[in-house]
N, C-alpha and C. Protein backbone atom coordinates (compact mmCIF):
# COMPACT_ATOMS: atom_id res chain seq x y z
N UNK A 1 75.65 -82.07 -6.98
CA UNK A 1 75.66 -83.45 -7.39
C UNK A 1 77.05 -83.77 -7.96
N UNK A 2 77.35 -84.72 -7.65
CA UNK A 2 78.98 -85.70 -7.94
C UNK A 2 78.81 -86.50 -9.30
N UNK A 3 79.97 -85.79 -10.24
CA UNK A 3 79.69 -87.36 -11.22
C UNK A 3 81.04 -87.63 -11.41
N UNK A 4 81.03 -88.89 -12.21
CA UNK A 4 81.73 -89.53 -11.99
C UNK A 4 82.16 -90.67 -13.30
N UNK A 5 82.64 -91.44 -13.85
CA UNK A 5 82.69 -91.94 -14.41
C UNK A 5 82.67 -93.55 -14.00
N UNK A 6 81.85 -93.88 -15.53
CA UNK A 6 81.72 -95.71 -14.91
C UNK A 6 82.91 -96.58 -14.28
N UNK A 7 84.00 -95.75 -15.10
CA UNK A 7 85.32 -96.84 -14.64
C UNK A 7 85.73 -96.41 -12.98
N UNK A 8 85.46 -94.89 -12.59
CA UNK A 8 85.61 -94.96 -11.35
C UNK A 8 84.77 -95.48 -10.27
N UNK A 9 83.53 -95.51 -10.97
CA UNK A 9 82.67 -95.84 -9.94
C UNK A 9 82.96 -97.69 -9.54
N UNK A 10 83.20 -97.93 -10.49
CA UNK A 10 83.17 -99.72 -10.34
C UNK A 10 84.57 -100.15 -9.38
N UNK A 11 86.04 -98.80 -9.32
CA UNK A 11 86.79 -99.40 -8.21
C UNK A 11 86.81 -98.70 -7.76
N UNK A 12 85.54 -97.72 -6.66
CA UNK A 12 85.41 -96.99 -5.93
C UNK A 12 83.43 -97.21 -5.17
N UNK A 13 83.18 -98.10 -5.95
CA UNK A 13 81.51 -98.30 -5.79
C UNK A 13 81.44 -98.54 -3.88
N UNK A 14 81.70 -99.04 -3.40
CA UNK A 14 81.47 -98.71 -1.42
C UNK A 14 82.01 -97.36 -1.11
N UNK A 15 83.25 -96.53 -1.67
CA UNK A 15 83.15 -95.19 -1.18
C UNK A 15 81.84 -94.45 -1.85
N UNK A 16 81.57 -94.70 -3.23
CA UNK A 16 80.36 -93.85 -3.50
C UNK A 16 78.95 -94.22 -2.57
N UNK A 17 78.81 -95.68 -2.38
CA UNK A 17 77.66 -95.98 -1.67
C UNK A 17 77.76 -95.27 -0.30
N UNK A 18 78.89 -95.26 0.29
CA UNK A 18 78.95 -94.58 1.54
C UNK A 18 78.61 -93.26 1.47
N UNK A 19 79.33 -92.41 0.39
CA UNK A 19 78.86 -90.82 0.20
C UNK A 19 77.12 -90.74 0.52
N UNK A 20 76.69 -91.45 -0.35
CA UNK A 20 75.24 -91.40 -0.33
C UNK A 20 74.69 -91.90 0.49
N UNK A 21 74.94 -93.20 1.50
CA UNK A 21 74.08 -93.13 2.71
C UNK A 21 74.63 -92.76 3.60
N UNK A 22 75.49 -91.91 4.27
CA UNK A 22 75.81 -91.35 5.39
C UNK A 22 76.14 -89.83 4.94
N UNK A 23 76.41 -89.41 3.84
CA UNK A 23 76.10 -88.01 3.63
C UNK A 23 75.07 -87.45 2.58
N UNK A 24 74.53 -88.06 2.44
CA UNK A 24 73.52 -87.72 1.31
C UNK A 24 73.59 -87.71 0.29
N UNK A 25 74.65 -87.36 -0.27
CA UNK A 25 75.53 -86.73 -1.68
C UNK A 25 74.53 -87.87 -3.00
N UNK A 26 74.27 -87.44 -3.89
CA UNK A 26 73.88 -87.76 -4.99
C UNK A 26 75.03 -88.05 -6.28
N UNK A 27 75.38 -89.24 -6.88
CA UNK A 27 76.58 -89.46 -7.52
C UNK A 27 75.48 -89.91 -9.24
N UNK A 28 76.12 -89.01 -10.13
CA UNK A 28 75.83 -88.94 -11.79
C UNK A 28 77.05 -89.94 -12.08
N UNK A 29 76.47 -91.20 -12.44
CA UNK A 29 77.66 -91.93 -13.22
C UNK A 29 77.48 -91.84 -14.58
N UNK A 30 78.47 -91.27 -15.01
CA UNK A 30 78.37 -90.75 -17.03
C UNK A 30 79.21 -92.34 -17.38
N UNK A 31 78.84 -92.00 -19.30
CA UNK A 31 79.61 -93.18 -19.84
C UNK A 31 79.40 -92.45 -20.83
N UNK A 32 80.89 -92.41 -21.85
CA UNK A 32 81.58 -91.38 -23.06
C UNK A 32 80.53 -90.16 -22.26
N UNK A 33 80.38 -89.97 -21.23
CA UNK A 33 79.77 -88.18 -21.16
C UNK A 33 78.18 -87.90 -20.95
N UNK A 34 77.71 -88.72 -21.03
CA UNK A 34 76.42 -88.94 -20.71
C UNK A 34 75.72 -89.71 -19.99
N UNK A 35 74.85 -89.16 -18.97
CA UNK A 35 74.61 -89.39 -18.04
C UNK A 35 74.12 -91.00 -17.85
N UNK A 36 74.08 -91.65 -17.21
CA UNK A 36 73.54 -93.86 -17.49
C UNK A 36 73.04 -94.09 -15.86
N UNK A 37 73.48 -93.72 -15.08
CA UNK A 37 72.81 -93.95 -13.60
C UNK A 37 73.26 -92.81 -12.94
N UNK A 38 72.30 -93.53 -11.71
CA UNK A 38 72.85 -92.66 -10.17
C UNK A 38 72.49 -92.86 -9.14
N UNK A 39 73.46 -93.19 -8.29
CA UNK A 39 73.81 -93.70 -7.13
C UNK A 39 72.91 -92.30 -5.60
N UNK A 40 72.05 -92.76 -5.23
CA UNK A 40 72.00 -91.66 -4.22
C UNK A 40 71.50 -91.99 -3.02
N UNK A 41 70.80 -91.41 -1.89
CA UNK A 41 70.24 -92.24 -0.94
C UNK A 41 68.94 -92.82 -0.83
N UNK A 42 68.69 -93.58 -0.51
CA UNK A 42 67.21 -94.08 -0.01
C UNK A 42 66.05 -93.11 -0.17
N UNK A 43 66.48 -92.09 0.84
CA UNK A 43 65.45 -91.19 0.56
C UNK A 43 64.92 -90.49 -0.54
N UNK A 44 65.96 -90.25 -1.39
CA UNK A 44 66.03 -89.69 -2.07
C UNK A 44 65.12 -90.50 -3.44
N UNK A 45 65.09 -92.02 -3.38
CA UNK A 45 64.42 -92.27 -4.17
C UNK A 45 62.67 -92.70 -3.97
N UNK A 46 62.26 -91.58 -3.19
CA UNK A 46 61.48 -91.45 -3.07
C UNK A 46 60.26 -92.74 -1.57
N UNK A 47 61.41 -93.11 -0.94
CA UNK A 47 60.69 -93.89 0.64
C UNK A 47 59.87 -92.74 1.24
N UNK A 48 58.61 -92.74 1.48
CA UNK A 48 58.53 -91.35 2.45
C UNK A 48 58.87 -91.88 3.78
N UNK A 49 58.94 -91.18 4.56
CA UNK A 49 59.46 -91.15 5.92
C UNK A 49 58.11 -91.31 7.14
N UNK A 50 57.02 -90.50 6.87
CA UNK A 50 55.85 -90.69 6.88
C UNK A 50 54.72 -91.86 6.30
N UNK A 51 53.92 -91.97 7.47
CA UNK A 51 52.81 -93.24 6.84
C UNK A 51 51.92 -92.07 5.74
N UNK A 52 51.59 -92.81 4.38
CA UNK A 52 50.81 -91.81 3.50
C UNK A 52 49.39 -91.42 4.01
N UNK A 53 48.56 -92.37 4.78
CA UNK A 53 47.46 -92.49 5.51
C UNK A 53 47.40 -91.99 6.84
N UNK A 54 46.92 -90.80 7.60
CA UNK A 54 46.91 -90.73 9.18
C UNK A 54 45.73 -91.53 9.48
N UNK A 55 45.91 -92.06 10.25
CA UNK A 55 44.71 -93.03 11.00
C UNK A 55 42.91 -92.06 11.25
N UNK A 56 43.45 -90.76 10.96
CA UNK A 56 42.35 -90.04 11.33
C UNK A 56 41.90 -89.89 10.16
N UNK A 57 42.15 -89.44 9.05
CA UNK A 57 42.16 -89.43 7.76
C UNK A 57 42.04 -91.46 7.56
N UNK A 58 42.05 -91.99 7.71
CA UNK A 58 42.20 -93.50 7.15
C UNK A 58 40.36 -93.28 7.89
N UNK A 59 39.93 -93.33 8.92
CA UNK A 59 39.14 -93.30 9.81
C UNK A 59 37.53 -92.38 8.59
N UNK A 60 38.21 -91.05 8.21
CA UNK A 60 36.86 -90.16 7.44
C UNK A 60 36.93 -91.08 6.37
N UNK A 61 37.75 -91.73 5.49
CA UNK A 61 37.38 -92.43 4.43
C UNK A 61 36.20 -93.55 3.90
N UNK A 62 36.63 -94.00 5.89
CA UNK A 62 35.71 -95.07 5.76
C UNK A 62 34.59 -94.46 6.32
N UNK A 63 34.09 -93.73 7.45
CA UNK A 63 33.56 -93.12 7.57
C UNK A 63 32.48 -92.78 6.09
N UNK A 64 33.05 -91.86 5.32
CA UNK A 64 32.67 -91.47 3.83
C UNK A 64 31.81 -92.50 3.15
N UNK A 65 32.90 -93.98 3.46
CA UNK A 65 32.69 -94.96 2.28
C UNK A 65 31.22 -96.10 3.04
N UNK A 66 31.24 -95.56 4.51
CA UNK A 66 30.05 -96.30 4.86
C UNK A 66 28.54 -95.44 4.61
N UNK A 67 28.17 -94.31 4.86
CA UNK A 67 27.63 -93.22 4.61
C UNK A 67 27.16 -93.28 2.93
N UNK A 68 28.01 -93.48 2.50
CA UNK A 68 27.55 -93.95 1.05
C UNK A 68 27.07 -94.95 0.82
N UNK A 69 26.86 -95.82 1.38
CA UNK A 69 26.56 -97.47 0.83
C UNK A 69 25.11 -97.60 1.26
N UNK A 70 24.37 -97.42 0.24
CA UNK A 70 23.27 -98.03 0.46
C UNK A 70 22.55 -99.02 1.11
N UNK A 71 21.79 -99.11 1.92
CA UNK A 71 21.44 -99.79 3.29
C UNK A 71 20.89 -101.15 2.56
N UNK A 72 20.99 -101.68 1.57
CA UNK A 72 20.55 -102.92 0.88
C UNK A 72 21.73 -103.34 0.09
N UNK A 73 22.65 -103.25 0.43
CA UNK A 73 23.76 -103.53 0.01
C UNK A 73 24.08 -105.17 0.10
N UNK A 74 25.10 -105.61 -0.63
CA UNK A 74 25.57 -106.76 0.08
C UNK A 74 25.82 -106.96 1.24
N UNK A 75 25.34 -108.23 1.97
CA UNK A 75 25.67 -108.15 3.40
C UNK A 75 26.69 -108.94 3.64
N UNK A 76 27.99 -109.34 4.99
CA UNK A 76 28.91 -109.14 4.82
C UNK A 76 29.04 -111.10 4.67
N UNK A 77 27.89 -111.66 4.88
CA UNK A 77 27.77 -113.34 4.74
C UNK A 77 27.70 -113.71 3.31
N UNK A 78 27.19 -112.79 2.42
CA UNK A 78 27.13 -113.49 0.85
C UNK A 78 28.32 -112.59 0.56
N UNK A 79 29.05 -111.61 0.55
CA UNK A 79 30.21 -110.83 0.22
C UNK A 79 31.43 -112.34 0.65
N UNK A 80 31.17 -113.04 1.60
CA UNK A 80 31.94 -113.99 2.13
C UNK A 80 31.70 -115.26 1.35
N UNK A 81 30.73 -115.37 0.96
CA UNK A 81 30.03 -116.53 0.12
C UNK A 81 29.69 -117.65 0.98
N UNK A 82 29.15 -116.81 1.95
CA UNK A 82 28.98 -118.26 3.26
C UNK A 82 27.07 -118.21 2.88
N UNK A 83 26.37 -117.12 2.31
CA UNK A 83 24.98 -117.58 2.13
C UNK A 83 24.92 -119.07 1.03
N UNK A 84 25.68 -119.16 0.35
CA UNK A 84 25.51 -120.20 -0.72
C UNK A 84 25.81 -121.90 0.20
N UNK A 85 26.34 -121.90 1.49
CA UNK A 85 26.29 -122.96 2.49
C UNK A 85 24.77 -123.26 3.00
N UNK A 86 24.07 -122.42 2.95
CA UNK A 86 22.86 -122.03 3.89
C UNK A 86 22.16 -123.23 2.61
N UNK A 87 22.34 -123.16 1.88
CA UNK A 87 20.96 -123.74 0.37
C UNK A 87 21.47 -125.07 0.52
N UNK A 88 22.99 -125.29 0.60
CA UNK A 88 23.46 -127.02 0.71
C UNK A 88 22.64 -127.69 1.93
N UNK A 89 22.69 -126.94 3.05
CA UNK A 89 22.31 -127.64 4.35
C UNK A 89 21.18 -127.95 4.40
């Protein structure tokens, strides 16, 4: 990891941004010596690259979550609030 100081980073801030998205490099900007930010890539702050859900796995959840639901459940016309039309008419 690269550090650096605030005063360099502020007339050098597009070479540091470049370090970090086209080489990865991680930049420690200190102030009097201690650490205050850091400049690094995308990835790095945590984007995954991957969907968190596989569709197959998205698929057993619901699966799971229907299997559980009691067969007297809300049905999907008052969950909508369209039974409360039915009493006006």
């Amino acid at each position: 990891m690269r550090k650096t100081t605030i005063a360099y980073a502020k007339a050098h801030f597009s070479e540091l941004c470049h370090l970090a998205a086209i080489k990865g490099q991680q930049i420690l900007i200190l102030r009097h010596g201690k650490p205050t930010a850091m400049i690094g890539p995308v990835d790095a702050a945590g984007q995954a690259k991957t969907p968190r859900m596989t569709a197959k796995a998205f698929d057993v959840l619901i699966d799971g979550m229907i299997a559980t639901t009691p067969y007297k459940a809300m049905t999907s016309k008052r969950a909508l609030g369209r039974d409360r039309l039915d009493q006006i008419i």
